[in-house]
C-alpha atoms as a PDB file:
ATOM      1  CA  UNK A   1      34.013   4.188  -4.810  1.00  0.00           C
ATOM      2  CA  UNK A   2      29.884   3.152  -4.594  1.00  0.00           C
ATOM      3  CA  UNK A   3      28.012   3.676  -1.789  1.00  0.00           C
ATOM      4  CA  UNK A   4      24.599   2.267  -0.619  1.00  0.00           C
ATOM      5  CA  UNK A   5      21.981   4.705   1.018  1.00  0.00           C
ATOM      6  CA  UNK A   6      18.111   4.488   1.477  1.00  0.00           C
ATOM      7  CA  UNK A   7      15.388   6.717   2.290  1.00  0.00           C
ATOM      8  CA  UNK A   8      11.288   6.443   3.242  1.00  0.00           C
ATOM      9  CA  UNK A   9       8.820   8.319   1.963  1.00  0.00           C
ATOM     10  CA  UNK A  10       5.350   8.089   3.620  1.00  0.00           C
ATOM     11  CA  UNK A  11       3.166   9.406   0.493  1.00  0.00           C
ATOM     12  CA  UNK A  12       0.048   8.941   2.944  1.00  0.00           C
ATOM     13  CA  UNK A  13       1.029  12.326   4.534  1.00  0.00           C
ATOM     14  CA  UNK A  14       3.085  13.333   2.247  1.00  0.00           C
ATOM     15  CA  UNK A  15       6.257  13.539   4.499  1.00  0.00           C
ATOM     16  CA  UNK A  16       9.232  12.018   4.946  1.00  0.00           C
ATOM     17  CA  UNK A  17       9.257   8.392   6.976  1.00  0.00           C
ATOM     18  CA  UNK A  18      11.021   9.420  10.357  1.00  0.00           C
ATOM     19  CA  UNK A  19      12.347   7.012  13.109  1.00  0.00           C
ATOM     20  CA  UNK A  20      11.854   3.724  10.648  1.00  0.00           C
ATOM     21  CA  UNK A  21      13.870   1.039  12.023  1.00  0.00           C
ATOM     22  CA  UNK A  22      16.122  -0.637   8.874  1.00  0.00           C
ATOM     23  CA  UNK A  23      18.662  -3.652   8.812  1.00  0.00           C
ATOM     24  CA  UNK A  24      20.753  -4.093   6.032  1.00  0.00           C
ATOM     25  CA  UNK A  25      21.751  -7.955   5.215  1.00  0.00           C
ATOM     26  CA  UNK A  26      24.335  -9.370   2.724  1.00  0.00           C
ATOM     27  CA  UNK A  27      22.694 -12.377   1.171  1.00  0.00           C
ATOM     28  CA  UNK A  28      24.352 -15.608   0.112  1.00  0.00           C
ATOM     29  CA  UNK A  29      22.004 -18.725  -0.549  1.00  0.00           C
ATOM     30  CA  UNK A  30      19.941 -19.518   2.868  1.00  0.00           C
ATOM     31  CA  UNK A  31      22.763 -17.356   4.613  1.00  0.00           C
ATOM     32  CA  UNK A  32      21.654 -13.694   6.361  1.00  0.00           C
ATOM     33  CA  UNK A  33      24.487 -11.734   7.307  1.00  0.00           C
ATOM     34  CA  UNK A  34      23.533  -8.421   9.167  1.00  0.00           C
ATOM     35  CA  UNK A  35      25.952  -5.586   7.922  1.00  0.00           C
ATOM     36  CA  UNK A  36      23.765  -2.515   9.741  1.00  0.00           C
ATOM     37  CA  UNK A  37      21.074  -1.224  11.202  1.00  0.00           C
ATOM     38  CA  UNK A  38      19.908   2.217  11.224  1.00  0.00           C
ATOM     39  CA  UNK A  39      17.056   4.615  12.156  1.00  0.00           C
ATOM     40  CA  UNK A  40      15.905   7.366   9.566  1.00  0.00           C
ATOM     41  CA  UNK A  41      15.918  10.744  10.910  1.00  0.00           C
ATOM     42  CA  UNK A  42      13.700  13.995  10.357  1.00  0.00           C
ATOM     43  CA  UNK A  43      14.260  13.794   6.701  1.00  0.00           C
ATOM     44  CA  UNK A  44      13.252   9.979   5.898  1.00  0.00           C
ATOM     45  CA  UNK A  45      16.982   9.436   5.464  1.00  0.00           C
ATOM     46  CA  UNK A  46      20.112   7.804   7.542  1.00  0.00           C
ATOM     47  CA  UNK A  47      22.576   9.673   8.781  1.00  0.00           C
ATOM     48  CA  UNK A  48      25.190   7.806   6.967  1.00  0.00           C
ATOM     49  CA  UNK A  49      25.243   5.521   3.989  1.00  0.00           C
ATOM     50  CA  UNK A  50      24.584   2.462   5.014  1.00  0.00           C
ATOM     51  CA  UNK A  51      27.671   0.968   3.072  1.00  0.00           C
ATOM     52  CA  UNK A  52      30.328   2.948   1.496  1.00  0.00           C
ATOM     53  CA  UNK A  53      33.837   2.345  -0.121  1.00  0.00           C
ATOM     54  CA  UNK A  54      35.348  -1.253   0.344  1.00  0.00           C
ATOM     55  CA  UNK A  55      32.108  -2.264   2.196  1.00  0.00           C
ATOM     56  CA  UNK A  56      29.922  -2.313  -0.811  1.00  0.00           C
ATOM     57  CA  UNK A  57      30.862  -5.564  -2.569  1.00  0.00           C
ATOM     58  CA  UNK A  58      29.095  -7.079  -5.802  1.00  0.00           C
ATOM     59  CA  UNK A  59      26.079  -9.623  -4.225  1.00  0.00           C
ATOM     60  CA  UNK A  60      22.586  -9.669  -3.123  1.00  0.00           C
ATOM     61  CA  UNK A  61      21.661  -7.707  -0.277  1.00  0.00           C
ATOM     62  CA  UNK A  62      18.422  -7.004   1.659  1.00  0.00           C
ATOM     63  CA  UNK A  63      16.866  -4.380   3.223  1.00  0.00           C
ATOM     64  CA  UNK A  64      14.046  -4.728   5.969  1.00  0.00           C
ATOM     65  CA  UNK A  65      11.737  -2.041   6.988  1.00  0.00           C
ATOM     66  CA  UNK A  66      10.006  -2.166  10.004  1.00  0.00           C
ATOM     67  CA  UNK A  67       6.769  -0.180   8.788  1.00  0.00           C
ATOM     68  CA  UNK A  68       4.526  -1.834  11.118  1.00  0.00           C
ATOM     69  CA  UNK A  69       5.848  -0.069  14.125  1.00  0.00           C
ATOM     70  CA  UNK A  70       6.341   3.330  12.076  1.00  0.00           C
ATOM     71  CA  UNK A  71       2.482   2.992  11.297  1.00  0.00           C
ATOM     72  CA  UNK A  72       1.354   2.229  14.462  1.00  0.00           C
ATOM     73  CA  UNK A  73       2.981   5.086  16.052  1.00  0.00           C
ATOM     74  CA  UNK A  74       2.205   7.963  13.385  1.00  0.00           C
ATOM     75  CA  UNK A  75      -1.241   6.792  12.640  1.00  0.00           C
ATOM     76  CA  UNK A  76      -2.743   4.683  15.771  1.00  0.00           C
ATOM     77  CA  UNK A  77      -6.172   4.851  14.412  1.00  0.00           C
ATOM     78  CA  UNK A  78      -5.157   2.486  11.602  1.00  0.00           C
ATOM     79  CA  UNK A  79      -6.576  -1.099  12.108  1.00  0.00           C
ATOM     80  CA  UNK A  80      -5.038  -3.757  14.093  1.00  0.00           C
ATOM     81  CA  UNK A  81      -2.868  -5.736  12.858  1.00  0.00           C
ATOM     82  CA  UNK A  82      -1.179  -3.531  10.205  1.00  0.00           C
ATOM     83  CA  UNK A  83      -1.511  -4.421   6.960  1.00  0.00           C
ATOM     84  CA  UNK A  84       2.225  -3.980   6.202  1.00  0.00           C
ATOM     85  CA  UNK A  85       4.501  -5.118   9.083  1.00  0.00           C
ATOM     86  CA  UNK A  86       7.905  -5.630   7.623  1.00  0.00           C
ATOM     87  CA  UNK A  87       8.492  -4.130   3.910  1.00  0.00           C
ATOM     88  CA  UNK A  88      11.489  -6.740   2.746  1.00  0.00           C
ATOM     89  CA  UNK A  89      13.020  -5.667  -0.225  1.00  0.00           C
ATOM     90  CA  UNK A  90      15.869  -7.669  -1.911  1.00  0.00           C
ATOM     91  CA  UNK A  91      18.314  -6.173  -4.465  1.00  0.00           C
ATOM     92  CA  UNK A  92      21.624  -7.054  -6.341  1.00  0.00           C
ATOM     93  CA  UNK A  93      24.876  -4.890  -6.294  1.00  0.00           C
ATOM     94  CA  UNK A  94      26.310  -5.903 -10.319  1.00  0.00           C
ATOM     95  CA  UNK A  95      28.995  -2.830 -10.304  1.00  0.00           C
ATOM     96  CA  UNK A  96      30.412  -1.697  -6.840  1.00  0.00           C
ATOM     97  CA  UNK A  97      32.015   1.589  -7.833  1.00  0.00           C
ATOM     98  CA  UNK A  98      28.383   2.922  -8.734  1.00  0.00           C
ATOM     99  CA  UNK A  99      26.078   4.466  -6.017  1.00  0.00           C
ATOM    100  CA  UNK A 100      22.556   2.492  -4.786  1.00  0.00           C
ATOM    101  CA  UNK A 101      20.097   4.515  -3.396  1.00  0.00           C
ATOM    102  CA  UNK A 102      17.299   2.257  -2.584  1.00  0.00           C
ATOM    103  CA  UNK A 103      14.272   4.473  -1.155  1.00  0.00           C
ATOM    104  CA  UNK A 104      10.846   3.552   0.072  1.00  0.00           C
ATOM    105  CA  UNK A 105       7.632   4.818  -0.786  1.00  0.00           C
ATOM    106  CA  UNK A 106       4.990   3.699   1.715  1.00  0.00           C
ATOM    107  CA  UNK A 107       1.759   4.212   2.488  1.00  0.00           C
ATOM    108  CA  UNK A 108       0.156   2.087   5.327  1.00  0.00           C
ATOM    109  CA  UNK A 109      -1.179  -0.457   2.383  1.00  0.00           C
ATOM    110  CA  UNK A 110       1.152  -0.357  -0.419  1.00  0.00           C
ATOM    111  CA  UNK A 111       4.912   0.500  -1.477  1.00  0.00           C
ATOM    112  CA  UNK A 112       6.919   0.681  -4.031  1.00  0.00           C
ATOM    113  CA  UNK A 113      11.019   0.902  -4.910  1.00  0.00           C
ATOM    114  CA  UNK A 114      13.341   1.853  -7.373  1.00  0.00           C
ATOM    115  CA  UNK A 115      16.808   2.214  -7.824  1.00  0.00           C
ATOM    116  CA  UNK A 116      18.256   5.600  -7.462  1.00  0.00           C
ATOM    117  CA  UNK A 117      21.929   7.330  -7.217  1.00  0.00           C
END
């Protein structure tokens, strides 16, 4: 069985993104459905996948990323407002029983995405 997992990696330091605020959402035309929300810990990760087994279902999902508040906290002498507030990144699931690891690599003006196992 596929799971879905995530991680942030702040390439401006060079370090893992800790405490970033994520929500999960199944997709389905103008339809948002929130299926979790999780903070990453020490390591840029969460604790858990953030779907696993039965949960992940073939669709369109999206991931949100509140970098804004991540930013402002590790690196208050950035200007005001953020250049990045919310990264936003939307993904299909085509095959279930596979594993998605969708990380994010951040600095406080650019990221970037790929998909993973």
């Amino acid at each position: 069985m596929g799971k879905l997992s995530t991680h942030v990696l702040d390439t401006s330091i060079g370090k893992p993104g800790q405490g970033i605020f994520i929500q999960l959402f199944n997709v389905s035309g103008a339809k948002y459905e929130l299926l979790a929300s999780r903070h990453t810990n020490a390591d840029g990760r969460c604790d858990e996948p953030l779907l696993e087994g039965e949960q992940l279902k073939v669709g369109e999902y999206q991931l949100e990323f509140d970098i804004g508040a991540y930013f402002a906290k590790s690196n208050p002498n950035l200007p005001k407002p953020a250049f990045l507030n919310t990264v936003v990144l939307r993904f299909q699931v085509a095959n279930a029983l596979e594993n998605y690891h969708v990380p994010l690599v951040v600095t406080p003006w650019s990221y970037s995405t790929y998909r993973g196992s």
